[in-house]
C-alpha atoms as a PDB file:
ATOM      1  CA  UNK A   1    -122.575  75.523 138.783  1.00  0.00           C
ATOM      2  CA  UNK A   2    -122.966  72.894 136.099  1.00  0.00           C
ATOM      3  CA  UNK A   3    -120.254  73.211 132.820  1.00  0.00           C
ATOM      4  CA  UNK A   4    -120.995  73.060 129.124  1.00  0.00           C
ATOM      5  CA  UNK A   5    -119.017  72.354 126.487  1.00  0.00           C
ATOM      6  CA  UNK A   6    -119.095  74.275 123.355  1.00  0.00           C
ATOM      7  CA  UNK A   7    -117.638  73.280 120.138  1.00  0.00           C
ATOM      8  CA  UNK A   8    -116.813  75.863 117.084  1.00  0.00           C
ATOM      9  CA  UNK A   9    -114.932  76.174 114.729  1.00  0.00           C
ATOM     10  CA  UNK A  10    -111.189  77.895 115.221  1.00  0.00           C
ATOM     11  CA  UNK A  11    -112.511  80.066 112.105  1.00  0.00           C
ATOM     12  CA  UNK A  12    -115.919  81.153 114.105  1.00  0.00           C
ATOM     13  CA  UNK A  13    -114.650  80.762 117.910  1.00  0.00           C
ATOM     14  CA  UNK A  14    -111.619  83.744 116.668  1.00  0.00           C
ATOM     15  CA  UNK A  15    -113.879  86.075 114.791  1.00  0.00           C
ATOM     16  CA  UNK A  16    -116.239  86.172 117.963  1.00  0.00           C
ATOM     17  CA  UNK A  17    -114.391  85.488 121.048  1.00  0.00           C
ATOM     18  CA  UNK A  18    -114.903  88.760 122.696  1.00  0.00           C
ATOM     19  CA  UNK A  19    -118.584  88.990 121.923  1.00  0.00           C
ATOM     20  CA  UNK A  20    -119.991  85.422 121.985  1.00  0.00           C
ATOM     21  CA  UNK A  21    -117.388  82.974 124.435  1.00  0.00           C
ATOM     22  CA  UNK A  22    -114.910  85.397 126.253  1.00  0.00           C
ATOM     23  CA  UNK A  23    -116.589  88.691 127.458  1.00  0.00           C
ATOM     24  CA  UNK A  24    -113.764  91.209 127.547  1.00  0.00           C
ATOM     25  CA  UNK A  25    -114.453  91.658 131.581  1.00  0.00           C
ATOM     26  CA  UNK A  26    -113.076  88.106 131.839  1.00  0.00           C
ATOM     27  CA  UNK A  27    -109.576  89.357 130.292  1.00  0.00           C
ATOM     28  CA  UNK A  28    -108.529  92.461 132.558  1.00  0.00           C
ATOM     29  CA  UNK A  29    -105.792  90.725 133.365  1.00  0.00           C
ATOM     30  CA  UNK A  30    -103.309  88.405 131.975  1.00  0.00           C
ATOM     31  CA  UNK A  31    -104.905  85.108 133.647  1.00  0.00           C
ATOM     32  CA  UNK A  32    -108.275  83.514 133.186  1.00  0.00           C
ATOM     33  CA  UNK A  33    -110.576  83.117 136.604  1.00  0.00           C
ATOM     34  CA  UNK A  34    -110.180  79.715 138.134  1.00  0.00           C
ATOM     35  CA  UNK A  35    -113.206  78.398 137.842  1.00  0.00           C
ATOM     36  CA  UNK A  36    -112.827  78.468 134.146  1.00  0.00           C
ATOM     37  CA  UNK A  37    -110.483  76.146 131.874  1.00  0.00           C
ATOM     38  CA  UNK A  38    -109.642  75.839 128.497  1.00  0.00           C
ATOM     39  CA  UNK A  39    -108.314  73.143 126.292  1.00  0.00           C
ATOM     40  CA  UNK A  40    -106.877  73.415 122.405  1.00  0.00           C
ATOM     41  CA  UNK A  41    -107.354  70.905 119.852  1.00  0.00           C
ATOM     42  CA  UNK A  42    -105.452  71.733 116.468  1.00  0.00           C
ATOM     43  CA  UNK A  43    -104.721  70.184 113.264  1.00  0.00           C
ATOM     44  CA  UNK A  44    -101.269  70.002 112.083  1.00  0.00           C
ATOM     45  CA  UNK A  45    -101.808  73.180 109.322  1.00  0.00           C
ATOM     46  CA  UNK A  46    -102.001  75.973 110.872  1.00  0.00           C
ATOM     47  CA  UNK A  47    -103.456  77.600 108.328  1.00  0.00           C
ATOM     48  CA  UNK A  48    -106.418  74.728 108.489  1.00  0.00           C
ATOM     49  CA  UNK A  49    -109.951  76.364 109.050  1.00  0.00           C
ATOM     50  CA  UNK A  50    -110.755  72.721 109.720  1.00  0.00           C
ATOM     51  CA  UNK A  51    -108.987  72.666 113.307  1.00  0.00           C
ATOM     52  CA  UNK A  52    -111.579  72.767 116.086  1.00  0.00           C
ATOM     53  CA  UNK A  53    -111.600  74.585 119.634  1.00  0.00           C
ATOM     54  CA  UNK A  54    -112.976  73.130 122.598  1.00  0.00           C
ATOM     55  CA  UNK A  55    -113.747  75.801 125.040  1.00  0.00           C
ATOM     56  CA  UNK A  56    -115.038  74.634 129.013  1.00  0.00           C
ATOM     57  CA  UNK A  57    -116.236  77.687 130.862  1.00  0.00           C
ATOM     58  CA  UNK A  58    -118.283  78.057 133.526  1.00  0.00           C
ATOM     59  CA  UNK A  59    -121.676  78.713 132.344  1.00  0.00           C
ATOM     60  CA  UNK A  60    -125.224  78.165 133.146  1.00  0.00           C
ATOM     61  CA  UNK A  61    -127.020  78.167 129.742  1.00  0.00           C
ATOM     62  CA  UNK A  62    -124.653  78.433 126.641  1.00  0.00           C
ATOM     63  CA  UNK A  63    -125.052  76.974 123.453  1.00  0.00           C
ATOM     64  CA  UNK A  64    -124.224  77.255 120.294  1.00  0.00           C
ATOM     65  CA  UNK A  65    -126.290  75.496 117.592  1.00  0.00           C
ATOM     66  CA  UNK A  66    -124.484  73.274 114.835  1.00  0.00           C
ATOM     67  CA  UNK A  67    -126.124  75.117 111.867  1.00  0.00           C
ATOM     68  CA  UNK A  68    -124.970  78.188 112.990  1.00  0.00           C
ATOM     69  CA  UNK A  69    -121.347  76.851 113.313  1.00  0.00           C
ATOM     70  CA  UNK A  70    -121.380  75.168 110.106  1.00  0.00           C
ATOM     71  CA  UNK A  71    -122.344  78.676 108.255  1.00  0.00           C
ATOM     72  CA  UNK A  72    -120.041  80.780 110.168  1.00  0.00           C
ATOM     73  CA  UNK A  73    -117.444  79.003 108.778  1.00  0.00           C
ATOM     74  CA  UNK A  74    -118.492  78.561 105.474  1.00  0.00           C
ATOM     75  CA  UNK A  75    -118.913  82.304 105.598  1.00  0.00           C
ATOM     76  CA  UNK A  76    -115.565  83.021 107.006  1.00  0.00           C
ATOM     77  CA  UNK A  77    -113.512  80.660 104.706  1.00  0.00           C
ATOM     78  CA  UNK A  78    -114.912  81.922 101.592  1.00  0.00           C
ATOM     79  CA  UNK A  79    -113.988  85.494 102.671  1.00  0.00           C
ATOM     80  CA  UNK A  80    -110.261  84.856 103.430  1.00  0.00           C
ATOM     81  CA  UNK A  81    -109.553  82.028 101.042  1.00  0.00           C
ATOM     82  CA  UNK A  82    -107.510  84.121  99.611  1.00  0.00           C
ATOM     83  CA  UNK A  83    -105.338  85.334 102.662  1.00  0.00           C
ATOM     84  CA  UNK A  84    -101.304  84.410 102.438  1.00  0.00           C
ATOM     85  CA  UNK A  85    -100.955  81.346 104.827  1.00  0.00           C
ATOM     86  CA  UNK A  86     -98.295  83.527 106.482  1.00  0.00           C
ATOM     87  CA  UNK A  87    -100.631  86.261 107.204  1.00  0.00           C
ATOM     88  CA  UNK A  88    -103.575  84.141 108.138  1.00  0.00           C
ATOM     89  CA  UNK A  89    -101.596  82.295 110.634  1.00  0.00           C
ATOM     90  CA  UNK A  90    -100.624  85.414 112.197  1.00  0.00           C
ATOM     91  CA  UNK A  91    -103.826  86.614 111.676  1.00  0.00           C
ATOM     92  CA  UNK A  92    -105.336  84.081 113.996  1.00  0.00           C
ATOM     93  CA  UNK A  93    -102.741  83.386 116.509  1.00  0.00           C
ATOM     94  CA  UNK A  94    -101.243  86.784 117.584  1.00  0.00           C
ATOM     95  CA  UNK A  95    -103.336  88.144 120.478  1.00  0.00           C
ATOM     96  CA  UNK A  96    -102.992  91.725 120.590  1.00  0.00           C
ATOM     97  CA  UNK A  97    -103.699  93.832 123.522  1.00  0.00           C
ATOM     98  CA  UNK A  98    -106.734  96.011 123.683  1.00  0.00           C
ATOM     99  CA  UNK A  99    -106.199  99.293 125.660  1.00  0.00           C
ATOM    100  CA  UNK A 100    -108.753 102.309 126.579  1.00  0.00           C
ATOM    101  CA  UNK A 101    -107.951 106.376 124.980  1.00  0.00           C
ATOM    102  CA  UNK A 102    -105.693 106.187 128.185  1.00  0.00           C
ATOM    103  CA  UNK A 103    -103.512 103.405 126.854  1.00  0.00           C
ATOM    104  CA  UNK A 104    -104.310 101.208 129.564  1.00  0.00           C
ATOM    105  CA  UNK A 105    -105.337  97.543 129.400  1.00  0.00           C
ATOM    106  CA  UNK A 106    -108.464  96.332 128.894  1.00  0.00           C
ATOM    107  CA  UNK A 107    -108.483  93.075 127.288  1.00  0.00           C
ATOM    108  CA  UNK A 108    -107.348  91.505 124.318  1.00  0.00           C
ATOM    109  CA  UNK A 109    -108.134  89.453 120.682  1.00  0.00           C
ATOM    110  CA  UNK A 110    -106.989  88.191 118.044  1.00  0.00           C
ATOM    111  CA  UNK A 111    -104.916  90.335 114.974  1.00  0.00           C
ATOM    112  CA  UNK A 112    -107.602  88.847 112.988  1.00  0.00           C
ATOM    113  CA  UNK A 113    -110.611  90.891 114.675  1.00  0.00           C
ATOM    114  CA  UNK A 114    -108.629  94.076 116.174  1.00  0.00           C
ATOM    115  CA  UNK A 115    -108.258  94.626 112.151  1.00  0.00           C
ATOM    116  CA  UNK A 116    -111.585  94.332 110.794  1.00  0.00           C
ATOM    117  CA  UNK A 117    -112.968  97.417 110.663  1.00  0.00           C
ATOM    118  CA  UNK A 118    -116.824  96.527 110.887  1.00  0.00           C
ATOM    119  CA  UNK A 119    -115.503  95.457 114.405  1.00  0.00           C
ATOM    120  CA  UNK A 120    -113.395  98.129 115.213  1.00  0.00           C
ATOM    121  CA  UNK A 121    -116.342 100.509 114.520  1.00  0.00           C
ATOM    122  CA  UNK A 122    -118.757  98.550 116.029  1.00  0.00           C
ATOM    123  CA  UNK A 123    -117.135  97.901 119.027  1.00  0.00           C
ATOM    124  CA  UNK A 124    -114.525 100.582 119.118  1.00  0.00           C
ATOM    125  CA  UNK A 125    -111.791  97.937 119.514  1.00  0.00           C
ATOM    126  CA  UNK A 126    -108.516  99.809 120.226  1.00  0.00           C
ATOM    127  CA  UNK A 127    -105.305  97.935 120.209  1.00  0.00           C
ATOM    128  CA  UNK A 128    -101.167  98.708 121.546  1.00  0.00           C
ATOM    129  CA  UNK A 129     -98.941  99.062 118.512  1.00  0.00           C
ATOM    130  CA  UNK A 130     -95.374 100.582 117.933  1.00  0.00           C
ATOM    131  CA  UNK A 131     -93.363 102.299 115.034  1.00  0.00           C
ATOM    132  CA  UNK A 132     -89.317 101.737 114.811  1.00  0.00           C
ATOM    133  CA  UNK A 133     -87.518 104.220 113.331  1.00  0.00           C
ATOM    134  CA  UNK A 134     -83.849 103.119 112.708  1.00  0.00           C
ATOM    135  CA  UNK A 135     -81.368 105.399 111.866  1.00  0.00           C
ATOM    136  CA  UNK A 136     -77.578 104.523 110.850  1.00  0.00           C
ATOM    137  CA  UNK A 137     -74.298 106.250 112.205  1.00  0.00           C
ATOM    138  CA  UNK A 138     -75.242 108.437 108.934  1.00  0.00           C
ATOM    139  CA  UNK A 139     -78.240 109.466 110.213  1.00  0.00           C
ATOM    140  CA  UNK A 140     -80.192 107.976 107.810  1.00  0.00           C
ATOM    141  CA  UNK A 141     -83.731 106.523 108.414  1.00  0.00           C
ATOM    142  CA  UNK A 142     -83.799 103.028 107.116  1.00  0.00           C
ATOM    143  CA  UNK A 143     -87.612 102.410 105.298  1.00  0.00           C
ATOM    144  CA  UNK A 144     -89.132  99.355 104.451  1.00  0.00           C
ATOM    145  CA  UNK A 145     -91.903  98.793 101.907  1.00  0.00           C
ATOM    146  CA  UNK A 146     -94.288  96.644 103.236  1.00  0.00           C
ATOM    147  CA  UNK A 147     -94.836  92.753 101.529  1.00  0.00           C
ATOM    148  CA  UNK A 148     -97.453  92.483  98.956  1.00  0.00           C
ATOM    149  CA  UNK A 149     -99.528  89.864 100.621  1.00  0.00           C
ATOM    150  CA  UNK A 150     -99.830  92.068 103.981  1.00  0.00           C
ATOM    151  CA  UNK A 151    -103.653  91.890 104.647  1.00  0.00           C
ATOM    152  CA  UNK A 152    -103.600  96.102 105.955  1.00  0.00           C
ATOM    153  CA  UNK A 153    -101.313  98.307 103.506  1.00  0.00           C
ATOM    154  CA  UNK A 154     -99.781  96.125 101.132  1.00  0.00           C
ATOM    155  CA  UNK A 155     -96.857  97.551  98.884  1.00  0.00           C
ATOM    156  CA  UNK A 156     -96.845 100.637 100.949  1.00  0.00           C
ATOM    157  CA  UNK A 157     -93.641 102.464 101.964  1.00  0.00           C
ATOM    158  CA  UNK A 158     -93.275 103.237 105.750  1.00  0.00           C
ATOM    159  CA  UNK A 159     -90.745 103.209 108.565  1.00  0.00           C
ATOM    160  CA  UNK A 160     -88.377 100.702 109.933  1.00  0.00           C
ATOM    161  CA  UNK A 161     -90.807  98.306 111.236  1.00  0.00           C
ATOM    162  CA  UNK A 162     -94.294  98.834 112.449  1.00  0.00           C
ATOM    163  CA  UNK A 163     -96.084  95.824 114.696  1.00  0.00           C
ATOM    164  CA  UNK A 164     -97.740  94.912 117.805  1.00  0.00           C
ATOM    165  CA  UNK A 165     -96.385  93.825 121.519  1.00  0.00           C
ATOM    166  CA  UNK A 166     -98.578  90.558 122.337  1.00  0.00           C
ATOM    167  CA  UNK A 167    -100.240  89.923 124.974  1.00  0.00           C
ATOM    168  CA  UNK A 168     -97.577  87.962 126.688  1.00  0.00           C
ATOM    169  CA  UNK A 169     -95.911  88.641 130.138  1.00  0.00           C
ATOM    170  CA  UNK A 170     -92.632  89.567 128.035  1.00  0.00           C
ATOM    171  CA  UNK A 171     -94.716  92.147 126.338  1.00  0.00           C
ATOM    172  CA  UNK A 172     -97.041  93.358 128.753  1.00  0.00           C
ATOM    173  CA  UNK A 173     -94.085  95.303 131.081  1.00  0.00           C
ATOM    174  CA  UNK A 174     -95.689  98.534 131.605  1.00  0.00           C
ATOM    175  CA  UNK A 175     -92.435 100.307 133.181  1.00  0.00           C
ATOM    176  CA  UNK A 176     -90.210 102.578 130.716  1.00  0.00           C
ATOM    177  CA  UNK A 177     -91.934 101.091 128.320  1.00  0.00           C
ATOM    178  CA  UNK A 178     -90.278  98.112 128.204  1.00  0.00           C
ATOM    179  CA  UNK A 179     -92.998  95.043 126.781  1.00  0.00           C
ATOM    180  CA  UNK A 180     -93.159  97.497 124.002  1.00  0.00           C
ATOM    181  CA  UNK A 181     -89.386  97.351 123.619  1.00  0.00           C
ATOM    182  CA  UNK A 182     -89.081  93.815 124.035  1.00  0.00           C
ATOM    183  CA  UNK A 183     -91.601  93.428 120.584  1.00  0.00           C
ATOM    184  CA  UNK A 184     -89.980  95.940 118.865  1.00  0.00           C
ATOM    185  CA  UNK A 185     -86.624  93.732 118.737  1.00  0.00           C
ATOM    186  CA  UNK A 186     -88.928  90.815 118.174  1.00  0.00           C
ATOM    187  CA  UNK A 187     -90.378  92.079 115.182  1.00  0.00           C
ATOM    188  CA  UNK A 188     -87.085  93.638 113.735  1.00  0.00           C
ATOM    189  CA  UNK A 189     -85.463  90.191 113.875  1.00  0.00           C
ATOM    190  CA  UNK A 190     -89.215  88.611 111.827  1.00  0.00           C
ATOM    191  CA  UNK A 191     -89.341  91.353 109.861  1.00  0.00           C
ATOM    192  CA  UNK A 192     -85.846  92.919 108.627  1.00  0.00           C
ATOM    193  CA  UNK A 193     -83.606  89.804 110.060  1.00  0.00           C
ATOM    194  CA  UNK A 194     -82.133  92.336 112.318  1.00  0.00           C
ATOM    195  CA  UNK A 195     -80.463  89.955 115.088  1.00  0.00           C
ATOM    196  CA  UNK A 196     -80.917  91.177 118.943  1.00  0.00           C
ATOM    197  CA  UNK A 197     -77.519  91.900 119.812  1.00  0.00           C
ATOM    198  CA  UNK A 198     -77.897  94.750 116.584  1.00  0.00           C
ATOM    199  CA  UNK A 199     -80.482  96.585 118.911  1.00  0.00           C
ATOM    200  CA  UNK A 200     -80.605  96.041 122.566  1.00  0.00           C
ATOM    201  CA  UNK A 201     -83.635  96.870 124.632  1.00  0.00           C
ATOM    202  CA  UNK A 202     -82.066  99.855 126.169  1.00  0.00           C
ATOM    203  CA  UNK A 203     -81.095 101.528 123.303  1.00  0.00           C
ATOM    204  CA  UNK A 204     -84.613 102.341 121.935  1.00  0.00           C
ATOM    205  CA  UNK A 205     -85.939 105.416 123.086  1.00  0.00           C
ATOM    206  CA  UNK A 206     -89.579 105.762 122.987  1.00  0.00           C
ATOM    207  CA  UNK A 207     -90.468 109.749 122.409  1.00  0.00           C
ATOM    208  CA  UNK A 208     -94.219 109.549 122.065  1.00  0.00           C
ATOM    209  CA  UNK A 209     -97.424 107.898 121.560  1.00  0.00           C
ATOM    210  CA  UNK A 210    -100.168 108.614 118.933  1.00  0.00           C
ATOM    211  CA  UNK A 211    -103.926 107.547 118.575  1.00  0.00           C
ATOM    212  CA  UNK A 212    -104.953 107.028 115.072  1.00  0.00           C
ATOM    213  CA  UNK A 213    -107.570 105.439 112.567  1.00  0.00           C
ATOM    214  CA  UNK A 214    -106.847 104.526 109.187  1.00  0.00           C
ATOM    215  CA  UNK A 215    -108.960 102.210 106.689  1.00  0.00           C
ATOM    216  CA  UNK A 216    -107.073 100.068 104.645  1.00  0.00           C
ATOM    217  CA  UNK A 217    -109.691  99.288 102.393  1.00  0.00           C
ATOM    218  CA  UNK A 218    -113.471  98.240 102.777  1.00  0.00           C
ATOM    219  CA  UNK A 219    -112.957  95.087 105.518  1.00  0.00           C
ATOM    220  CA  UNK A 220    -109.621  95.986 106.760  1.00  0.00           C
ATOM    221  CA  UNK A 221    -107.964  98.856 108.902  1.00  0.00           C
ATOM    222  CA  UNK A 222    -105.849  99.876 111.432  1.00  0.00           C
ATOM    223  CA  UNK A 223    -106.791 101.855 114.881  1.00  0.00           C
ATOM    224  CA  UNK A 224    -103.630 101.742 117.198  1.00  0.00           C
ATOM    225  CA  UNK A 225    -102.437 103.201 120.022  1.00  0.00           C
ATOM    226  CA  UNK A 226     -99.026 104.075 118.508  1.00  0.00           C
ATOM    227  CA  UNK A 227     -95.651 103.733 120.164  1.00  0.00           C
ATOM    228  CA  UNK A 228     -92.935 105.704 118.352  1.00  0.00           C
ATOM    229  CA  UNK A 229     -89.564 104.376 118.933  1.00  0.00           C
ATOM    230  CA  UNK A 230     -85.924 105.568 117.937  1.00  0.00           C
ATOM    231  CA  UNK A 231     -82.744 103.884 117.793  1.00  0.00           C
ATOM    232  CA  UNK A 232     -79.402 104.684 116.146  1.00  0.00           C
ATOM    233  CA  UNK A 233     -77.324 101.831 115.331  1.00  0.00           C
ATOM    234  CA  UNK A 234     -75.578 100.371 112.376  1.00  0.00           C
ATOM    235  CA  UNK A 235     -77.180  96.785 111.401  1.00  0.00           C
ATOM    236  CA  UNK A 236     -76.759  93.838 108.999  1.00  0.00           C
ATOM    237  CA  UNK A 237     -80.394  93.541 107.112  1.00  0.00           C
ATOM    238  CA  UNK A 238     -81.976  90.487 105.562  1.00  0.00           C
ATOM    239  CA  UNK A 239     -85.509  91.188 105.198  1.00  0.00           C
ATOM    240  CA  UNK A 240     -88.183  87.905 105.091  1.00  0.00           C
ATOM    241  CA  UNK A 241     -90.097  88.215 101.776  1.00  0.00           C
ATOM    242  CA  UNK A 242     -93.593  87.116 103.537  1.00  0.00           C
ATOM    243  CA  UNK A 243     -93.161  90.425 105.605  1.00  0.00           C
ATOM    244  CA  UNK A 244     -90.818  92.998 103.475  1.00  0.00           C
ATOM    245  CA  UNK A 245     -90.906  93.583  99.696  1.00  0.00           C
ATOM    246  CA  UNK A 246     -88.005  96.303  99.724  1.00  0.00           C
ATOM    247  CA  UNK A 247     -86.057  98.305 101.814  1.00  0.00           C
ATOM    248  CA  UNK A 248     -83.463 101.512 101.397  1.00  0.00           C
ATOM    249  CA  UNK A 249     -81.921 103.959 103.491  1.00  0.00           C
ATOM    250  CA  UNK A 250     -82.930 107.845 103.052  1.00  0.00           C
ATOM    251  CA  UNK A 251     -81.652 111.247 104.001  1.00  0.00           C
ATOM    252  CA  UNK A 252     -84.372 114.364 104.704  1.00  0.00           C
ATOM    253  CA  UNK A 253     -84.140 115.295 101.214  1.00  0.00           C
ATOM    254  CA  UNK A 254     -84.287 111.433  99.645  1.00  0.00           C
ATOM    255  CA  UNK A 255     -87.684 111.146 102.499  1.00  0.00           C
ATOM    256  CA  UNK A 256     -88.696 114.756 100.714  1.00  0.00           C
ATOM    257  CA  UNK A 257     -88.673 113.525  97.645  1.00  0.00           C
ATOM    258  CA  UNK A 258     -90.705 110.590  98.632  1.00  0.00           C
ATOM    259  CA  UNK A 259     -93.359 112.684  99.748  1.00  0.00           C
ATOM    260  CA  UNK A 260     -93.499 114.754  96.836  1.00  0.00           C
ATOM    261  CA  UNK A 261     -93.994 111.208  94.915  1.00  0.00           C
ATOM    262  CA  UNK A 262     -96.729 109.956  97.361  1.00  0.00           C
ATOM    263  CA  UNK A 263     -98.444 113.492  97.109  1.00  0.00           C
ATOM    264  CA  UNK A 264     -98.367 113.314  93.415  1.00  0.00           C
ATOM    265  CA  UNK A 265     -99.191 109.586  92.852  1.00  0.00           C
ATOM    266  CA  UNK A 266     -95.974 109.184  91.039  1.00  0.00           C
ATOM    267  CA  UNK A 267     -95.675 105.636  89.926  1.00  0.00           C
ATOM    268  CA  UNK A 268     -98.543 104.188  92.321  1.00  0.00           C
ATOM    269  CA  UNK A 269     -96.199 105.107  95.399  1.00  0.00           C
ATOM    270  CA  UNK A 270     -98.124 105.140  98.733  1.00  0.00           C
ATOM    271  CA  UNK A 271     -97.030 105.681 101.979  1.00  0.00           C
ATOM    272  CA  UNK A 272     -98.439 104.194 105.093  1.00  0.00           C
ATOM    273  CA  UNK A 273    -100.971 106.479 107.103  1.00  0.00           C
ATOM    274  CA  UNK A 274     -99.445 105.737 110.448  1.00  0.00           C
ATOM    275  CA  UNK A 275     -96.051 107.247 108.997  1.00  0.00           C
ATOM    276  CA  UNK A 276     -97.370 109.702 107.162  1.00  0.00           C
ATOM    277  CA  UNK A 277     -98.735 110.869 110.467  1.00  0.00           C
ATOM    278  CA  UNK A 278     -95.239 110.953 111.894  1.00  0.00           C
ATOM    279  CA  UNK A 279     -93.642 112.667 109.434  1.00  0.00           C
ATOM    280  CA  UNK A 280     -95.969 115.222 109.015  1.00  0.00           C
ATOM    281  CA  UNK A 281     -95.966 116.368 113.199  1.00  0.00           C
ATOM    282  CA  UNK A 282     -92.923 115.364 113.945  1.00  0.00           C
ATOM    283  CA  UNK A 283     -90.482 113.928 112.226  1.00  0.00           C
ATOM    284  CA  UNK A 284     -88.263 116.267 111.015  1.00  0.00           C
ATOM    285  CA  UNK A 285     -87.933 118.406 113.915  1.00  0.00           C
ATOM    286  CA  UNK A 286     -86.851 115.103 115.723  1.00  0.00           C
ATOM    287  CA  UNK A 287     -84.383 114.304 113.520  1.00  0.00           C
ATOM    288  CA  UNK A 288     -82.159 117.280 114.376  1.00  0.00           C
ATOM    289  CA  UNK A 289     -82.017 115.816 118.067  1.00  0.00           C
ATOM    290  CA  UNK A 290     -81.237 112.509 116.595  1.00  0.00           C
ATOM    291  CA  UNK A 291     -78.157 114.169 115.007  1.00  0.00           C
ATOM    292  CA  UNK A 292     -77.303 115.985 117.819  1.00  0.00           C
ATOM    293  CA  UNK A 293     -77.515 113.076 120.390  1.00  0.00           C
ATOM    294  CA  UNK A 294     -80.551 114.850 122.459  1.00  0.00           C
ATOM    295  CA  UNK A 295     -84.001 112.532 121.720  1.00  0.00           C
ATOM    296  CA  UNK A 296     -84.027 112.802 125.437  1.00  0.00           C
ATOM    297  CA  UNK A 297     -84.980 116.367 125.164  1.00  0.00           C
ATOM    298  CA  UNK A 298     -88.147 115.973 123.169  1.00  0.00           C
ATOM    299  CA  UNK A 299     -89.023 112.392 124.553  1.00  0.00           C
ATOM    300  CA  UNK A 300     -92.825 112.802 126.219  1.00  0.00           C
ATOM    301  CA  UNK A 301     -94.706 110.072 127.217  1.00  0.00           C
ATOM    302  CA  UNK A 302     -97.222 111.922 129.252  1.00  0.00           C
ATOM    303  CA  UNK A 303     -99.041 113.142 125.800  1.00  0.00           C
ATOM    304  CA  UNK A 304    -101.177 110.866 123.788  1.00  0.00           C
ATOM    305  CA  UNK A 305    -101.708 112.796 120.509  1.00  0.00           C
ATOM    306  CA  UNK A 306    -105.081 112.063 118.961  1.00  0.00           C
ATOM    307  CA  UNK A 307    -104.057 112.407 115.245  1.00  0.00           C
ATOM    308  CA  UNK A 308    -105.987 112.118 111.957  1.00  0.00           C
END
């Protein structure tokens, strides 16, 4: 079978991988076929929508033409010009994993497209996530208030950390959970500045998974298959500004009082949907069995609640 090259765009090749180079049948498991190869070519910036792609696959008749490159990324530069470099960069290289109702694998693209939400409707793309909530030797749920150039949710309050295992071998571990796991104390040392030996793998106990929706606003949104995990431990924080904007420590009553604020649009507070979710099913009737030392008892991993 004779190859082709095609040339796009890291903009354009990102935004359509799944539809136009990589069918999502190619990706059902971690490693491309072997008949296929792929090389990268990238500028120094990663931020650059300059940097080119050069994809070799096996194929028969693809091509792309150079018009339709050139306006694709036209199109998608003027749309995210103003996108945090931060963000963008995670935008584009975090590949998140793309999973069925049933949570189990199907694929996987880029953060940029699993959050667009003319995609996710369009193609029903469904992607792994995970919520932390970290309590201290008080009991106390530590929150975080989400950075201000976030691309989903900006400036809204919601649990410890809230992010995506990647699909990466490390991340991928099916068994007790444990690729979830392993990004959750990634994230918590990007995010909060929480260092691993704070919050070893085995101390996070994962008690359920939700399926949820949510619209950020009219391009972006969020539709995860939700990991909730819990952890008691006392840590040293030092949140990264391109991530976190605040952070503070509350008891039922403080979290309460938060809600009554969100509810009542007290001061522009918002909370995130995903934790508003949480709270409202289950929250509080977990957090008795995180003061009494028994999360085992109401751990069920069977269940994937459909929430909304």
């Amino acid at each position: 079978m004779a190859h082709s090259t095609i040339a796009v765009t890291l903009s354009q090749q990102l935004f359509k991988r799944t539809t136009v180079l990589f069918p999502h049948s190619l990706f059902r498991s971690p490693s491309l076929p072997s008949s296929s190869s792929v090389s990268f070519s990238r500028a120094s910036s990663p931020s650059s929508f300059s940097s080119s792609l050069t994809v070799r696959a096996s194929s028969s008749s693809s091509s792309v033409s150079s018009s339709s490159t050139a306006a694709m990324g036209e199109t998608t530069t003027a749309v995210d010009a103003g996108m945090d470099a931060v963000q963008r960069r995670l935008m584009f290289e975090d590949e998140c994993i793309l999973v069925d109702e049933n949570d189990r694998v199907v694929g996987h693209d880029s953060k940029y497209n699993c959050h667009l939400m003319e995609k996710i409707e369009a193609e029903n793309l469904l992607h792994r996530a995970f919520s932390v909530f970290l309590f201290n030797s008080k009991f106390e749920l530590l929150l975080q208030q989400r950075s201000g150039t976030k691309v989903t949710f900006p400036l809204v309050w919601t649990n410890t950390c809230c992010s995506h295992p990647l699909y990466r071998e490390s991340e991928l571990i099916e068994e007790n959970a444990l690729g979830v796991r392993n990004a959750a104390q990634r994230k918590l040392l990007d995010e909060l500045g929480i260092v691993a030996e704070d919050v070893p793998v085995d101390q996070f106990m994962p008690l359920g998974r939700i399926l949820y929706k949510a619209p950020s606003d009219g391009k972006w949104g969020e539709h995860e298959l939700d990991y909730l995990l819990f952890i008691v431990r006392d840590v040293k924080v030092n949140p990264n500004p391109d991530e976190v904007a605040d952070i503070k420590y509350v008891n039922r009553e403080q979290l309460r009082e938060l809600l009554r604020k969100a509810d009542a649009g007290e001061g522009g507070l918002k909370l995130s949907p995903w934790f508003r979710l949480v709270v409202d099913n289950f929250l509080f009737k977990w957090w008795d069995h995180v003061e009494q030392g028994t999360l085992g008892q109401v751990a069920d991993m069977k269940t994937i609640h459909k929430l909304s």
